[in-house]
Protein backbone atom coordinates (compact mmCIF):
# COMPACT_ATOMS: atom_id res chain seq x y z
CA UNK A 1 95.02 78.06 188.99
CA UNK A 2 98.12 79.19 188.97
CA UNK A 3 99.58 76.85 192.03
CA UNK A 4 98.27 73.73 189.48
CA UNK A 5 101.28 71.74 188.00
CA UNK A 6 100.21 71.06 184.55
CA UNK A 7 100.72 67.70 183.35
CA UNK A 8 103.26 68.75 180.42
CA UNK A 9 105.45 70.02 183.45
CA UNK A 10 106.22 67.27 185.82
CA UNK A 11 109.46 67.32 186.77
CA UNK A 12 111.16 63.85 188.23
CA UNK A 13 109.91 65.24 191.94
CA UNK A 14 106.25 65.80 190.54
CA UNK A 15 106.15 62.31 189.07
CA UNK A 16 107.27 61.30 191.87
CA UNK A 17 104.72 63.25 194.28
CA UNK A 18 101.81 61.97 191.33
CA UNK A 19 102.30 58.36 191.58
CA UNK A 20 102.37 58.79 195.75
CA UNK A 21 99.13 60.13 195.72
CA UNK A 22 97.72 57.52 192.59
CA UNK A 23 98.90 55.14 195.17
CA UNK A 24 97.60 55.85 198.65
CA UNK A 25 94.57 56.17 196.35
CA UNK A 26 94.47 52.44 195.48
CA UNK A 27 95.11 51.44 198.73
CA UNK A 28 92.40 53.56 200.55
CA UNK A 29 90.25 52.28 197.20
CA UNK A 30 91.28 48.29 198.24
CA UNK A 31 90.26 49.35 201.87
CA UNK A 32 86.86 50.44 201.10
CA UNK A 33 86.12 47.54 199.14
CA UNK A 34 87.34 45.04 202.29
CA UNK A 35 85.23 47.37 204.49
CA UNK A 36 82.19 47.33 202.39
CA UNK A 37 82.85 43.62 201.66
CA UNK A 38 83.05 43.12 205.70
CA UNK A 39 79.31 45.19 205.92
CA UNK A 40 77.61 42.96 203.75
CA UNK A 41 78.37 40.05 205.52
CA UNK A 42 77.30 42.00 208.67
CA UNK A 43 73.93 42.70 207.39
CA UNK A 44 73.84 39.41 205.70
CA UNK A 45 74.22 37.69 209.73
CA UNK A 46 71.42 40.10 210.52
CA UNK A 47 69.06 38.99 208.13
CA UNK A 48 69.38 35.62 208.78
CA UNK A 49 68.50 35.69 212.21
CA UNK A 50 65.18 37.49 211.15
CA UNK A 51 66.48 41.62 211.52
CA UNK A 52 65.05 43.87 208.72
CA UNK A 53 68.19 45.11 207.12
CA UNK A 54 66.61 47.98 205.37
CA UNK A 55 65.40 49.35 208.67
CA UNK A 56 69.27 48.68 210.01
CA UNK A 57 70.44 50.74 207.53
CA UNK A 58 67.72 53.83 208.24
CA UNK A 59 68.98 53.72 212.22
CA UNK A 60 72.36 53.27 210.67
CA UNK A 61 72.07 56.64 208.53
CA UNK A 62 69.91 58.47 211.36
CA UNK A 63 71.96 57.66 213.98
CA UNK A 64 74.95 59.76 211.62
CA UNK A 65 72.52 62.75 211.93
CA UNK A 66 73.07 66.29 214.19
CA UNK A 67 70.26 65.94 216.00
CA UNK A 68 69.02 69.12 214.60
CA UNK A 69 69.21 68.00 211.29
CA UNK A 70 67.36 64.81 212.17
CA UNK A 71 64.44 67.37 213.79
CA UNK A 72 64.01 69.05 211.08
CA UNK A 73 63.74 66.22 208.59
CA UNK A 74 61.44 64.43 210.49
CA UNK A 75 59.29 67.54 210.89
CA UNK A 76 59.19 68.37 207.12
CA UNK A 77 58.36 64.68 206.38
CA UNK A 78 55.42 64.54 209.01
CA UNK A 79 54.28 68.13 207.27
CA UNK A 80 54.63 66.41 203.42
CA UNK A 81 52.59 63.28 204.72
CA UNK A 82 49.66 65.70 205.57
CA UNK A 83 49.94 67.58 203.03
CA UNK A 84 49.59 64.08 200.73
CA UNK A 85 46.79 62.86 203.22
CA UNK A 86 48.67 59.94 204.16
CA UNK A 87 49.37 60.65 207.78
């Protein structure tokens, strides 16, 4: 921890550096809201005209998968539904 500049030891250039970062922050922060402001009203459009928007956001999150990955979670849920008796 010794590369850390400790709070009680910002120079003018580390305040400097601090309040850079603090702001790109808030911007990427005001960005993400817009976005995720932006995908509601997407999903919202879906819906009404009669799309199932929990089922867009399962592709949605599948379709982010490896391939592999996707495999093997679909293999391990098939093999808990047995194992529950509701396959």
């Amino acid at each position: 921890m010794d590369d850390v500049t400790q709070p009680q030891s910002l120079d003018q250039a580390g305040q400097e550096r601090l309040r850079s970062f603090i702001q790109r922050i808030e911007r990427l922060e005001a960005d993400k809201a817009e976005i995720a402001a932006d995908m509601k009203e997407v999903y919202a459009e879906a819906k009404s005209m009669g799309f199932d928007t929990k089922i867009m956001r399962q592709v949605v999150r599948l379709r982010k998968m490896d391939q592999q990955d996707r495999s093997e979670q679909e293999s391990i849920l098939d093999l808990y539904l047995h194992a529950v008796g509701d396959a």
